[in-house]
C-alpha atoms as a PDB file:
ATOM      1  CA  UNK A   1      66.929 -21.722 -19.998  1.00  0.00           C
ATOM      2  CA  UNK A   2      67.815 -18.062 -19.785  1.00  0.00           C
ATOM      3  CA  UNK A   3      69.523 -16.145 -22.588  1.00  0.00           C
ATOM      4  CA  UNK A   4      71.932 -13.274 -21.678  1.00  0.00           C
ATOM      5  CA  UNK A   5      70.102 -10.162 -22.941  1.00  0.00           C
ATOM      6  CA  UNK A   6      73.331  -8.434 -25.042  1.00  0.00           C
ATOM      7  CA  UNK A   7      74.316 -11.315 -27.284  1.00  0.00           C
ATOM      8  CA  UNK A   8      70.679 -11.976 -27.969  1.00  0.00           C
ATOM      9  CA  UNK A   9      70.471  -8.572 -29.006  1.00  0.00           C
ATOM     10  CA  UNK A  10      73.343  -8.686 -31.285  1.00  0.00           C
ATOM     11  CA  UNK A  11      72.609 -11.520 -32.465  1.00  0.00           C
ATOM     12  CA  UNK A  12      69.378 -10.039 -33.666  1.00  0.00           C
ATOM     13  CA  UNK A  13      70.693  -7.083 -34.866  1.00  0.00           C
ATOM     14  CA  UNK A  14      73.193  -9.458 -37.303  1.00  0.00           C
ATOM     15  CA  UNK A  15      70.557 -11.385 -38.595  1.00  0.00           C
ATOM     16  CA  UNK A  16      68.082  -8.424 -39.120  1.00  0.00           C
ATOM     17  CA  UNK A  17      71.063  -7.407 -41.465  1.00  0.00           C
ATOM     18  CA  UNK A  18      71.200 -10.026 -43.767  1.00  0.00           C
ATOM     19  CA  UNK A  19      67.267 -10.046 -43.976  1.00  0.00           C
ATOM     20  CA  UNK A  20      67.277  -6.256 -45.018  1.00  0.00           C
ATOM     21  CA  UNK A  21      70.310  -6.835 -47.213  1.00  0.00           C
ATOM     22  CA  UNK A  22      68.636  -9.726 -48.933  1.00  0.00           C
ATOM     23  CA  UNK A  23      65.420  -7.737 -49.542  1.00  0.00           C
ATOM     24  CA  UNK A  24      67.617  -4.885 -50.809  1.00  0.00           C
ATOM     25  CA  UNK A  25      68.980  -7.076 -53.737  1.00  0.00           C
ATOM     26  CA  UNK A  26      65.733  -8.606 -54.596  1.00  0.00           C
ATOM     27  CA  UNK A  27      64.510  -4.821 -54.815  1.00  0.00           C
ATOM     28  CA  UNK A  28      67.872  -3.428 -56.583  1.00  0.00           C
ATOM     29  CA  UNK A  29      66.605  -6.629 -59.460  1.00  0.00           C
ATOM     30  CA  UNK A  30      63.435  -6.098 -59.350  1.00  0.00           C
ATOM     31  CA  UNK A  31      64.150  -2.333 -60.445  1.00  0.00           C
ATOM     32  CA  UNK A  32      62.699  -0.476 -57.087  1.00  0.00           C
ATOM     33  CA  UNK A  33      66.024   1.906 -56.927  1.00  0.00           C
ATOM     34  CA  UNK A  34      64.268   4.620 -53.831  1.00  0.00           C
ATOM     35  CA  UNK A  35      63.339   0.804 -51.908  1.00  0.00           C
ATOM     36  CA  UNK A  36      66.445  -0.763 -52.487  1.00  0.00           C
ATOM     37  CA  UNK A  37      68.443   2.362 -51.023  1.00  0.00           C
ATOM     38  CA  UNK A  38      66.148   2.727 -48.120  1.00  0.00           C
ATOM     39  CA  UNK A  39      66.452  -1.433 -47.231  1.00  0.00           C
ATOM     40  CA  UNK A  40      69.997  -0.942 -48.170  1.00  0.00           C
ATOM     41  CA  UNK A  41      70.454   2.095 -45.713  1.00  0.00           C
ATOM     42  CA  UNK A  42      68.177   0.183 -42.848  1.00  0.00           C
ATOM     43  CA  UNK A  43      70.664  -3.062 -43.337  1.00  0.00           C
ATOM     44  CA  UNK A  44      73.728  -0.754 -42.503  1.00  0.00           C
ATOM     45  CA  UNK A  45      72.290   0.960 -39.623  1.00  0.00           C
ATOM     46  CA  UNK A  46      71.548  -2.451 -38.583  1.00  0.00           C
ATOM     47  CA  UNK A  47      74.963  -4.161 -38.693  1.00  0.00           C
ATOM     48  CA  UNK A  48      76.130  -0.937 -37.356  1.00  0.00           C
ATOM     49  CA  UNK A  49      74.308  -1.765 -34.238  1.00  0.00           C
ATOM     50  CA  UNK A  50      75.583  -4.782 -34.332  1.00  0.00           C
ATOM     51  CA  UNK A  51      79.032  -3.715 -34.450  1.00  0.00           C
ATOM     52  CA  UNK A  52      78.426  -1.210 -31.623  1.00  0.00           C
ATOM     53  CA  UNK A  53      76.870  -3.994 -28.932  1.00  0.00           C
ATOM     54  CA  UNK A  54      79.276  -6.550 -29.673  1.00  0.00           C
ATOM     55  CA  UNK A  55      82.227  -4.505 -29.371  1.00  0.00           C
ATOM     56  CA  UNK A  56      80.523  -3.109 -25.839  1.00  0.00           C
ATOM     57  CA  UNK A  57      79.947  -6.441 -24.840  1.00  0.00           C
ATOM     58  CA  UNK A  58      83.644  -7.917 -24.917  1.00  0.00           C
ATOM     59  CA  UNK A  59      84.845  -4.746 -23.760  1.00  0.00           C
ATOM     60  CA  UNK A  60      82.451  -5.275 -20.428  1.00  0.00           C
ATOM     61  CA  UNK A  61      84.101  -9.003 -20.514  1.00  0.00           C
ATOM     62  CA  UNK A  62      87.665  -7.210 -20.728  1.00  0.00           C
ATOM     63  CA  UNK A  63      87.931  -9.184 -23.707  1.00  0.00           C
ATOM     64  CA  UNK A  64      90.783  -7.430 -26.355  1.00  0.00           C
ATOM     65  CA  UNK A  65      90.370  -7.506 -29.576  1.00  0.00           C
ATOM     66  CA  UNK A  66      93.047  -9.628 -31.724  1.00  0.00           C
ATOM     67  CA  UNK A  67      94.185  -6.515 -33.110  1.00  0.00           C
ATOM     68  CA  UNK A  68      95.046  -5.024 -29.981  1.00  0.00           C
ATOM     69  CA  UNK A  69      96.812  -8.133 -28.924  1.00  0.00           C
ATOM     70  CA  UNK A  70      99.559  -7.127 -32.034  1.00  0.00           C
ATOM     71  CA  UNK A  71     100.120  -4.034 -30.684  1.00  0.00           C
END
């Protein structure tokens, strides 16, 4: 079974997210304020990614957004 390479990557890039956003609240509780904002910071470069390949992969499909269908 063979996994296309760009979802897989966004996919990671999602989950690797929620890990660093998780970590950032046990941190932020925990009291670690110059952690928490670097986990915090990591997280949104991280979705950012994520945001990035998945909007170059359906625009590689041709796929439109539904926002650009109500134009």
């Amino acid at each position: 079974m063979s996994l296309p390479i760009l979802p897989t990557i966004s996919t990671f890039f999602i989950v690797l997210s929620a890990v660093l956003i998780a970590i950032g609240w046990v941190l932020i509780s925990k009291r670690k304020i110059e952690a928490h904002k670097k986990v915090m910071i990591a997280g949104a470069i991280s979705a950012l990614i994520f945001s990035s390949s998945t909007h170059h992969v359906r625009s590689s499909l041709g796929t439109r957004h539904s926002v650009d269908r109500m134009i």
